[in-house]
C-alpha atoms as a PDB file:
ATOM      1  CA  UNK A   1       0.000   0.000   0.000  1.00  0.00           C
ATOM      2  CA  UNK A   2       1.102   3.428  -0.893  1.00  0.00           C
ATOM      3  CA  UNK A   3      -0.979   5.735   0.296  1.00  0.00           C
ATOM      4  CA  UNK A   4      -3.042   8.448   0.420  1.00  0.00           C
ATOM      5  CA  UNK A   5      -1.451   9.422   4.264  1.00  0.00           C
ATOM      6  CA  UNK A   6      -4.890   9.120   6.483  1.00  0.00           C
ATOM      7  CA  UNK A   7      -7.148   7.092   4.018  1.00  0.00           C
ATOM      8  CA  UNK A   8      -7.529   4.046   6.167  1.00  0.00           C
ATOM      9  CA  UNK A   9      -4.093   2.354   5.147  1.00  0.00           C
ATOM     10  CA  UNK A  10      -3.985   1.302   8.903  1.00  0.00           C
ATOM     11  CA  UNK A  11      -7.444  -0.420   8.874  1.00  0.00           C
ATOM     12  CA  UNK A  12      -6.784  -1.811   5.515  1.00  0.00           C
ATOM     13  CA  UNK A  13      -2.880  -3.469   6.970  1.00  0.00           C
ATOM     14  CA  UNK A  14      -4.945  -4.629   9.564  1.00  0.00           C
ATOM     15  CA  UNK A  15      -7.053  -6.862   7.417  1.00  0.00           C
ATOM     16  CA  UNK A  16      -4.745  -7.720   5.239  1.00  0.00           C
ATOM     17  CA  UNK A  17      -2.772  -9.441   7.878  1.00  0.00           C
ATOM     18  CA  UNK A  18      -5.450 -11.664   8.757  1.00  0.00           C
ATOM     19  CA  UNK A  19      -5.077 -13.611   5.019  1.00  0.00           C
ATOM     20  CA  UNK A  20      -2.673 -16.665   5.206  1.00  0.00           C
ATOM     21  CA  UNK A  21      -1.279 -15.371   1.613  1.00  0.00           C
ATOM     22  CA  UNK A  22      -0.339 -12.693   2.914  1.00  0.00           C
ATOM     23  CA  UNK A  23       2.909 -11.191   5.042  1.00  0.00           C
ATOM     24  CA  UNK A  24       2.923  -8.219   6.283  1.00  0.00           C
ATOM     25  CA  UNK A  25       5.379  -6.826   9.123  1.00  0.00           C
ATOM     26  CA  UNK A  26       4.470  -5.712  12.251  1.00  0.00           C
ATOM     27  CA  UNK A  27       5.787  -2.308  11.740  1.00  0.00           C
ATOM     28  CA  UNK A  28       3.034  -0.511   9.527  1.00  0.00           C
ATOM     29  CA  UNK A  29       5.453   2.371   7.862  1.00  0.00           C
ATOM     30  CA  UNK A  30       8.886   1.434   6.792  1.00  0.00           C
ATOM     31  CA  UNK A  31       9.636   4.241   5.128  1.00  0.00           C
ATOM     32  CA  UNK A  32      12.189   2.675   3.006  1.00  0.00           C
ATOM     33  CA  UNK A  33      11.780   4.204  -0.415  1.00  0.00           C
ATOM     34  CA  UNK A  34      11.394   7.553   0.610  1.00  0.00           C
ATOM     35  CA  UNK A  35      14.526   7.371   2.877  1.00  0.00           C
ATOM     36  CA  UNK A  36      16.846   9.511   2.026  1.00  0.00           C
ATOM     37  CA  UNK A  37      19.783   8.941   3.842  1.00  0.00           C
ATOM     38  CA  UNK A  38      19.915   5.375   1.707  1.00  0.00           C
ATOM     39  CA  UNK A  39      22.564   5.706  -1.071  1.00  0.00           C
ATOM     40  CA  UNK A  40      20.109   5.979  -4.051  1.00  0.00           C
ATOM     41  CA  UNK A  41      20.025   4.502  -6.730  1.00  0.00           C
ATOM     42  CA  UNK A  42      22.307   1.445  -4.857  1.00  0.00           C
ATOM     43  CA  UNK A  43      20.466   1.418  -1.306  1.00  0.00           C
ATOM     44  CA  UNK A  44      21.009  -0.941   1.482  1.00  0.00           C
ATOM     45  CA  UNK A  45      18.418  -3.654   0.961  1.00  0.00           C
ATOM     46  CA  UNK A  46      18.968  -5.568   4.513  1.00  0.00           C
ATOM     47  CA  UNK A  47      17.255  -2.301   5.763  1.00  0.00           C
ATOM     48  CA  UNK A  48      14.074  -3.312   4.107  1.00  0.00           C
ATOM     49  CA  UNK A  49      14.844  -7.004   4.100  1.00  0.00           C
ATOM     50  CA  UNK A  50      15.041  -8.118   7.843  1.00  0.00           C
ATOM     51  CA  UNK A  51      11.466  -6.670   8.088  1.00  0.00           C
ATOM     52  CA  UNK A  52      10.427  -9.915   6.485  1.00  0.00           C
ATOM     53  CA  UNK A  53      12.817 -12.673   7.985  1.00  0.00           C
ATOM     54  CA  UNK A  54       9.674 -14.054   9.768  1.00  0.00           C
ATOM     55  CA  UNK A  55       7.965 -14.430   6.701  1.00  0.00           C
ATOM     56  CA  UNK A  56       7.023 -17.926   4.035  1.00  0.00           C
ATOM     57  CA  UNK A  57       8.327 -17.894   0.673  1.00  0.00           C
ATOM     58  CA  UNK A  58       4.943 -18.813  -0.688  1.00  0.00           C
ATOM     59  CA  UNK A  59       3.398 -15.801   0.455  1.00  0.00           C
ATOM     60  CA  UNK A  60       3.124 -12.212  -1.266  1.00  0.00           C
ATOM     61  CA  UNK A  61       4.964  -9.471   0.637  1.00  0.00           C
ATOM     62  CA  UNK A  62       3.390  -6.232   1.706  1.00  0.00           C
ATOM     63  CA  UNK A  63       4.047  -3.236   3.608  1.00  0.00           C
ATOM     64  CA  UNK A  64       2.415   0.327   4.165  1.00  0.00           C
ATOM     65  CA  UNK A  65       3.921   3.890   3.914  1.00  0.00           C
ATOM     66  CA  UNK A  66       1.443   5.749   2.695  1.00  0.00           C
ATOM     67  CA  UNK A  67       4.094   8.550   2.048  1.00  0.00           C
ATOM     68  CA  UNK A  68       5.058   6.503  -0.841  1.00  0.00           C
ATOM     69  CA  UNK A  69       2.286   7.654  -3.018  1.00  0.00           C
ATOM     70  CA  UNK A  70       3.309  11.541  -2.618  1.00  0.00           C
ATOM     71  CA  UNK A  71       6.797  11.284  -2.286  1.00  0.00           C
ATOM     72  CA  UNK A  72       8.338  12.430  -5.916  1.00  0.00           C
ATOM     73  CA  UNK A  73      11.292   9.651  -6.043  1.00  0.00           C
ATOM     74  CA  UNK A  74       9.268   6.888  -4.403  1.00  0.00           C
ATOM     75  CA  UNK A  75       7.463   5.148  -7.274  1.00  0.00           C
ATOM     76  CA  UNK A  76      10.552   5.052  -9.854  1.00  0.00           C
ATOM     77  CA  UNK A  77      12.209   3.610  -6.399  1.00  0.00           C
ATOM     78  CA  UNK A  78       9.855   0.817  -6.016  1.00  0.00           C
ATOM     79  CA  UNK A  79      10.004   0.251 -10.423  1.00  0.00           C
ATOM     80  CA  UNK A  80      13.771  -0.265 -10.319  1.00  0.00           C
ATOM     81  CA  UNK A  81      13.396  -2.398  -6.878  1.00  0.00           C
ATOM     82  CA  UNK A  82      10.550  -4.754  -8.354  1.00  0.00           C
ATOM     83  CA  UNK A  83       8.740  -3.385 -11.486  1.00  0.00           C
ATOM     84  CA  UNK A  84       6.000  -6.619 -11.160  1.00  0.00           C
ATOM     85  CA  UNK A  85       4.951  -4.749  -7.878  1.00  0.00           C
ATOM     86  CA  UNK A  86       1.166  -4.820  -7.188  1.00  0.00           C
ATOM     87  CA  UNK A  87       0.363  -1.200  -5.987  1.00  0.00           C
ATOM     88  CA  UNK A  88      -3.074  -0.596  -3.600  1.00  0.00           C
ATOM     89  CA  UNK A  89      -3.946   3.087  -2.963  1.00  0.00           C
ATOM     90  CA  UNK A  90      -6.572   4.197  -0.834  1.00  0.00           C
ATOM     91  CA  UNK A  91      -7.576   8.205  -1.475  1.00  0.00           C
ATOM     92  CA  UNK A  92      -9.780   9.986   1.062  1.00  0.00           C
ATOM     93  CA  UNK A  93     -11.446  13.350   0.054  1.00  0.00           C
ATOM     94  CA  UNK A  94      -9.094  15.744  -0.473  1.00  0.00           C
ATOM     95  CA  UNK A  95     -10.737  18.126   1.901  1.00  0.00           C
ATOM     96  CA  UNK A  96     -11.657  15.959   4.949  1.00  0.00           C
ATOM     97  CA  UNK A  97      -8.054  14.368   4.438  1.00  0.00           C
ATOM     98  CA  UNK A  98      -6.721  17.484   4.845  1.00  0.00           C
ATOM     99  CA  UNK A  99      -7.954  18.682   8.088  1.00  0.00           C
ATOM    100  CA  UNK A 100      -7.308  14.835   9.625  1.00  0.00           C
ATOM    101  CA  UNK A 101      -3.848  15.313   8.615  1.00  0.00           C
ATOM    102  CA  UNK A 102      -3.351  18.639  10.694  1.00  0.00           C
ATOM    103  CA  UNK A 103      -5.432  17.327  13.371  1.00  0.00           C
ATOM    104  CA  UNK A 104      -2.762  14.518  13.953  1.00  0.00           C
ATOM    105  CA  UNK A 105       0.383  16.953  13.792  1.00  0.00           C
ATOM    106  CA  UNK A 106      -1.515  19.645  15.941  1.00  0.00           C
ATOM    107  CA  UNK A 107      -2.282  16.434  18.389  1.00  0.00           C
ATOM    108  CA  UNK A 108       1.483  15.378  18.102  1.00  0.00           C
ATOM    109  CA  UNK A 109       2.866  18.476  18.750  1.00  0.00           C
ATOM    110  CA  UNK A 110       4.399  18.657  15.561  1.00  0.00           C
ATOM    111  CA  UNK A 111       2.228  21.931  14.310  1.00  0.00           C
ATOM    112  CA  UNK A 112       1.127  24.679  16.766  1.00  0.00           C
ATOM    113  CA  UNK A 113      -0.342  26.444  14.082  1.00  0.00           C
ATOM    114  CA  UNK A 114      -4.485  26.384  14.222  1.00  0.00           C
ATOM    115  CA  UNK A 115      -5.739  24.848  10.531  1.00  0.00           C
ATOM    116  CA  UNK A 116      -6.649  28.108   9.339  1.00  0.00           C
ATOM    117  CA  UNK A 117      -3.076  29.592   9.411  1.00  0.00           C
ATOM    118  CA  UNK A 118      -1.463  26.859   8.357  1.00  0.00           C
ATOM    119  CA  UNK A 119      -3.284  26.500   5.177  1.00  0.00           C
ATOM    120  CA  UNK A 120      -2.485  30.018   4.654  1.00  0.00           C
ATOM    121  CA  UNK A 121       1.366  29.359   5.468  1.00  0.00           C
ATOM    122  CA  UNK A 122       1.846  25.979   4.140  1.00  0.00           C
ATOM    123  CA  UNK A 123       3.358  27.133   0.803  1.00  0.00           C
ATOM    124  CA  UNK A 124       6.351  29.549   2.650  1.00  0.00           C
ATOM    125  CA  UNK A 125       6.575  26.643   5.462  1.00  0.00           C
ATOM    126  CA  UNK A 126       6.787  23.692   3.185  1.00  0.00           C
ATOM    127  CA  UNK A 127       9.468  25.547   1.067  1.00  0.00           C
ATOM    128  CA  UNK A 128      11.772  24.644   3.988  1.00  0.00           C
ATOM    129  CA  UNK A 129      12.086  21.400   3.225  1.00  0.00           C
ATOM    130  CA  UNK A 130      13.391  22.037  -0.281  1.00  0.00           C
ATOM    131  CA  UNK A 131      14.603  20.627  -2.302  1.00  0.00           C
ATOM    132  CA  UNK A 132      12.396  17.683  -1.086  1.00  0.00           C
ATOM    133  CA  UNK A 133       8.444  17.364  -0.069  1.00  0.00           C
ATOM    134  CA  UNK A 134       7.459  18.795   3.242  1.00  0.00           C
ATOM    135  CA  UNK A 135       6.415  15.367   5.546  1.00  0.00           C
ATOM    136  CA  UNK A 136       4.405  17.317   8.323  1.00  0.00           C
ATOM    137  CA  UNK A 137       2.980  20.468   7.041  1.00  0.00           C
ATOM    138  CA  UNK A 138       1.647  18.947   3.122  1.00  0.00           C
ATOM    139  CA  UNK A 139      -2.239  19.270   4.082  1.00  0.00           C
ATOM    140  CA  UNK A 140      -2.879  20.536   0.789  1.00  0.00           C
ATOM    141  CA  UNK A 141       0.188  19.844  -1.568  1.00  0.00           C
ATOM    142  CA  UNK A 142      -0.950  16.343  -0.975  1.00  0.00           C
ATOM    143  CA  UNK A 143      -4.606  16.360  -2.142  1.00  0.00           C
ATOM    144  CA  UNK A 144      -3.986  16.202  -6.055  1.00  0.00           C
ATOM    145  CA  UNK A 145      -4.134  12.822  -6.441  1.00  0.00           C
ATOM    146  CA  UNK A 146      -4.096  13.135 -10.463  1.00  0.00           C
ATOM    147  CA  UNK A 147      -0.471  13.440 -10.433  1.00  0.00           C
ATOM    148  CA  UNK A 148       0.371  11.271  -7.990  1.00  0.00           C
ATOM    149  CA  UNK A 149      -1.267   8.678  -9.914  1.00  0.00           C
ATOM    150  CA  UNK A 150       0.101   9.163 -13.277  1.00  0.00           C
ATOM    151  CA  UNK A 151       3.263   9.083 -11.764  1.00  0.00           C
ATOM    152  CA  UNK A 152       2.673   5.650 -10.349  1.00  0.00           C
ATOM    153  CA  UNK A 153       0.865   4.894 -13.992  1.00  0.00           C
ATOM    154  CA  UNK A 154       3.758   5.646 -15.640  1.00  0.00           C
ATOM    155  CA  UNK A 155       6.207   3.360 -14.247  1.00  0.00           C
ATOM    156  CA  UNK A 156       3.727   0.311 -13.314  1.00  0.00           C
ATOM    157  CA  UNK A 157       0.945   1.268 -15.271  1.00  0.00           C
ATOM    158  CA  UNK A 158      -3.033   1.145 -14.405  1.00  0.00           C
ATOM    159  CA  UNK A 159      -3.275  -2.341 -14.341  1.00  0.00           C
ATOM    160  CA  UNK A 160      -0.755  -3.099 -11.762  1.00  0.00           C
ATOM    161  CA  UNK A 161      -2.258  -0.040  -8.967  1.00  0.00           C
ATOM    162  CA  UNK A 162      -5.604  -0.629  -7.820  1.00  0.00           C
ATOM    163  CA  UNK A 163      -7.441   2.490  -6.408  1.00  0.00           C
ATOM    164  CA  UNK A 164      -9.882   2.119  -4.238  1.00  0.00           C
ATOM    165  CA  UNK A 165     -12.067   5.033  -2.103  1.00  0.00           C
ATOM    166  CA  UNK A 166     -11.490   5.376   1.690  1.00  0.00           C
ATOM    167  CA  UNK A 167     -15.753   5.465   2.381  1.00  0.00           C
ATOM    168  CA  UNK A 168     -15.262   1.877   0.459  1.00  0.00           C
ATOM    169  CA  UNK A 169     -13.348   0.361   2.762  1.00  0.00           C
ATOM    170  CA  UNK A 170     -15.348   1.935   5.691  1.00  0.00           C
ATOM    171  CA  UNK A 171     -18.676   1.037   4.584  1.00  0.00           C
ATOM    172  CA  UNK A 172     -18.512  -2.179   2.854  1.00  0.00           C
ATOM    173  CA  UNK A 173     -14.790  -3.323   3.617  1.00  0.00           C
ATOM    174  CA  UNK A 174     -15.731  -7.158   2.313  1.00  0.00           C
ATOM    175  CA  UNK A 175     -16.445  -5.575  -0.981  1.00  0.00           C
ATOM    176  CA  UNK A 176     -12.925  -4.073  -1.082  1.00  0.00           C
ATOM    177  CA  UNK A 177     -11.820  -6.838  -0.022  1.00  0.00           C
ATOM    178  CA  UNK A 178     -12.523  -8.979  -2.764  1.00  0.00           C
ATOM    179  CA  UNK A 179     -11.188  -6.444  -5.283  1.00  0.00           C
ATOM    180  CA  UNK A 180      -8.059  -6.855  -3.660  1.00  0.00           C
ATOM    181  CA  UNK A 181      -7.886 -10.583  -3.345  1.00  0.00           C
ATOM    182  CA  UNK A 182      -8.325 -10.298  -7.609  1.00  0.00           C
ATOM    183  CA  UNK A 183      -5.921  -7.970  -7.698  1.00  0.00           C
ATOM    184  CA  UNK A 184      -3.292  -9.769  -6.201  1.00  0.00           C
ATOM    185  CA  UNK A 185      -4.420 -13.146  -8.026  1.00  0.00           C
ATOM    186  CA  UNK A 186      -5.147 -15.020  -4.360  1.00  0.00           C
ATOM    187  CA  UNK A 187      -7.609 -17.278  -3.028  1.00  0.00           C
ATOM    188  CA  UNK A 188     -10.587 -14.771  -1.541  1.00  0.00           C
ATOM    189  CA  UNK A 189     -10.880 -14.680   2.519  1.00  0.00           C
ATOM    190  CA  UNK A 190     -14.808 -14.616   3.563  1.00  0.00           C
ATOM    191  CA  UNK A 191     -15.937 -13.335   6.395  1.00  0.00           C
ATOM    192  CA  UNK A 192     -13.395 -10.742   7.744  1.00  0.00           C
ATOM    193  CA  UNK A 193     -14.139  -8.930  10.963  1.00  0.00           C
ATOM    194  CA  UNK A 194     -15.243  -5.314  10.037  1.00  0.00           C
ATOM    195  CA  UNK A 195     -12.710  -3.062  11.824  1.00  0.00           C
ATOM    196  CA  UNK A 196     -12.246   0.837  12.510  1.00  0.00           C
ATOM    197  CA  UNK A 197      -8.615   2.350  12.786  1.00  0.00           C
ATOM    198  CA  UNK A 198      -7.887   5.875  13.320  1.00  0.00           C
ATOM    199  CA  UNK A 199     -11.789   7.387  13.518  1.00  0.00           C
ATOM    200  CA  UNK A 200     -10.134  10.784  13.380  1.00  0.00           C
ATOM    201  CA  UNK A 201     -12.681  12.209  16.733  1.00  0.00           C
ATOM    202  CA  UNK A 202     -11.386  15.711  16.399  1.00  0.00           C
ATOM    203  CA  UNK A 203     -11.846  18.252  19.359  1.00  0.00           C
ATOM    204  CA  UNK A 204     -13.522  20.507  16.714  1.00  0.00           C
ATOM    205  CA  UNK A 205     -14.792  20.421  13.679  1.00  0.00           C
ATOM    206  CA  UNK A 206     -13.680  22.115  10.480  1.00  0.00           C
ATOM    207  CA  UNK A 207     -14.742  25.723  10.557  1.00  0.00           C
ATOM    208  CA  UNK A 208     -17.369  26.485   7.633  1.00  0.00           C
ATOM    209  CA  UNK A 209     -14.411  29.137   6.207  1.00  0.00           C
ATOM    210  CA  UNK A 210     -11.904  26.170   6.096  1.00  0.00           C
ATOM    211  CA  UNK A 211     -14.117  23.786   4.205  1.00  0.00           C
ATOM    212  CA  UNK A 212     -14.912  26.589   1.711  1.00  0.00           C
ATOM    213  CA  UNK A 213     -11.249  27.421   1.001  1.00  0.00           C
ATOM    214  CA  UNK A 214     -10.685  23.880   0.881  1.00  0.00           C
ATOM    215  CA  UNK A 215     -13.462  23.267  -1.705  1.00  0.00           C
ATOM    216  CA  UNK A 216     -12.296  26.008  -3.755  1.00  0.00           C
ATOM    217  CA  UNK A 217      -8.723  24.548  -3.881  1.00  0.00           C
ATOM    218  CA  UNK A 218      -9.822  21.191  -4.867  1.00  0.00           C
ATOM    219  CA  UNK A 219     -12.775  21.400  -7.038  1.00  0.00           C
ATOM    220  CA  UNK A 220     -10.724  20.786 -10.365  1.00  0.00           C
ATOM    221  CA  UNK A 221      -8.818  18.334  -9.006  1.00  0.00           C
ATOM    222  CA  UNK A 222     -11.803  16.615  -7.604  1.00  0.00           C
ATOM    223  CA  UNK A 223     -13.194  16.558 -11.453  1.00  0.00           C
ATOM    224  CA  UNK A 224      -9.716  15.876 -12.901  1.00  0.00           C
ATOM    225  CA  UNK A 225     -10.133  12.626 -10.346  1.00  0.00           C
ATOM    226  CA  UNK A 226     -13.612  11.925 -11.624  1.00  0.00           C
ATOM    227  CA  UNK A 227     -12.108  11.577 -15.316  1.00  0.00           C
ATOM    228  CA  UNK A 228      -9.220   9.708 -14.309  1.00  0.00           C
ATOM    229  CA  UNK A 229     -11.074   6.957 -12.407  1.00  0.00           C
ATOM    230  CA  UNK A 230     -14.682   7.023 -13.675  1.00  0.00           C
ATOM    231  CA  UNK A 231     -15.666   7.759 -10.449  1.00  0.00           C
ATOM    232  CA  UNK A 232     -18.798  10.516  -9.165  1.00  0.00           C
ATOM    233  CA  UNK A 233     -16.537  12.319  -6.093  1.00  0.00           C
ATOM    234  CA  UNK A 234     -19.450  14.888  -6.278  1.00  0.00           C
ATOM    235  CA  UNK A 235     -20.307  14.043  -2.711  1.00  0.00           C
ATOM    236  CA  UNK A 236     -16.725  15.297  -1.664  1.00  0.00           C
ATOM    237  CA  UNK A 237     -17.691  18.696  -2.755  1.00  0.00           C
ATOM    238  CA  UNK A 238     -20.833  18.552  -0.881  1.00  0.00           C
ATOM    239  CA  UNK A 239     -20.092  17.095   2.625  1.00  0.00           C
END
């Protein structure tokens, strides 16, 4: 799994560990292809090795950093590492995802800012990070999808990344489910446990003014989105 950062990748690891197929490690994020410290393009591959040492041969090998989506060298990263990779990517809407995303930094620690100001600031804040993406303060830069997904598209192409809607997996998670067990050509597992990870209970809401600066950022991307996918995202505009 490669993202989209708080789109349910941690309910979604959760069931996937429960398939026999399937081995994935304890540790969710392993933040191996967007680690820059390795000595790209020749990394260390025992860093991202030992993580399985506890798994079967016979079964397919996972992890989740949803980072890996967003970051800009990630998916040419994965290509060169195993271009047969099967990619899953769980987007949220971009507005709601947003907000949940400062509401975990604000909760860490990590941003004292309230959400209003650091939308307004995110542009001069995440230019500190140059010449790489900003990990904490992204809220919006990480919202269009569309070119986050082409980029993935054009190293694996669309049949190897499945994309799949976060409200999928939280209202009918079996029917995700089985689009993933097809996806990764395995035997389908009935019957899984419905589960809720990260509900995102805020201490307050979004103001009105946030959601309406939010929808006026992302309404083209939301319809670029629509085109991409075939999918009707017109209920992210309105919620």
């Amino acid at each position: 799994m490669c993202g989209a950062q708080k789109s349910g990748t941690t309910a979604l690891a959760a069931y996937l560990r429960q398939h026999p197929e399937i081995h994935l490690p304890a540790a969710k994020e392993l933040h191996f292809f967007d680690d820059e410290t390795q000595a790209w393009p020749e990394p260390d591959l025992n860093a991202l090795h030992h993580h399985f040492k506890d798994a079967n041969a016979e079964q397919l090998w996972g992890e989740a950093t949803p980072i890996s989506l967003y970051w800009d060298p990630a998916a040419e990263r994965i290509w060169r590492y195993n271009p047969a990779m099967r990619l899953i990517v769980i987007l949220r809407n971009p507005i709601e995802r947003a907000y949940s995303h400062w509401a975990m930094e604000h909760h860490r620690g990590d941003d004292p800012l309230p959400f209003a100001l650091a939308l307004e600031q995110e542009e001069a804040r995440c230019r500190e990070a140059l010449p790489f993406q900003h990990r904490v303060f992204s809220y919006i830069d990480r919202g269009f999808y569309s070119a986050q997904l082409r980029r993935l598209w054009r190293f694996f192409g669309r049949e190897q990344v499945l994309v799949l809607r976060q409200e999928q997996l939280r209202l009918s998670p079996q029917t995700c489910l089985d689009e993933i067990w097809q996806h990764l050509s395995i035997p389908p597992r009935q019957a899984i446990t419905p589960l809720e990870r990260h509900n995102g209970d805020y201490d307050h809401a979004m103001s009105p003014a946030c959601r309406e600066r939010l929808r006026q950022i992302f309404w083209q991307e939301i319809g670029q989105l629509e085109n991409l996918l075939g999918w009707d995202c017109s209920d992210w505009l309105r919620s």
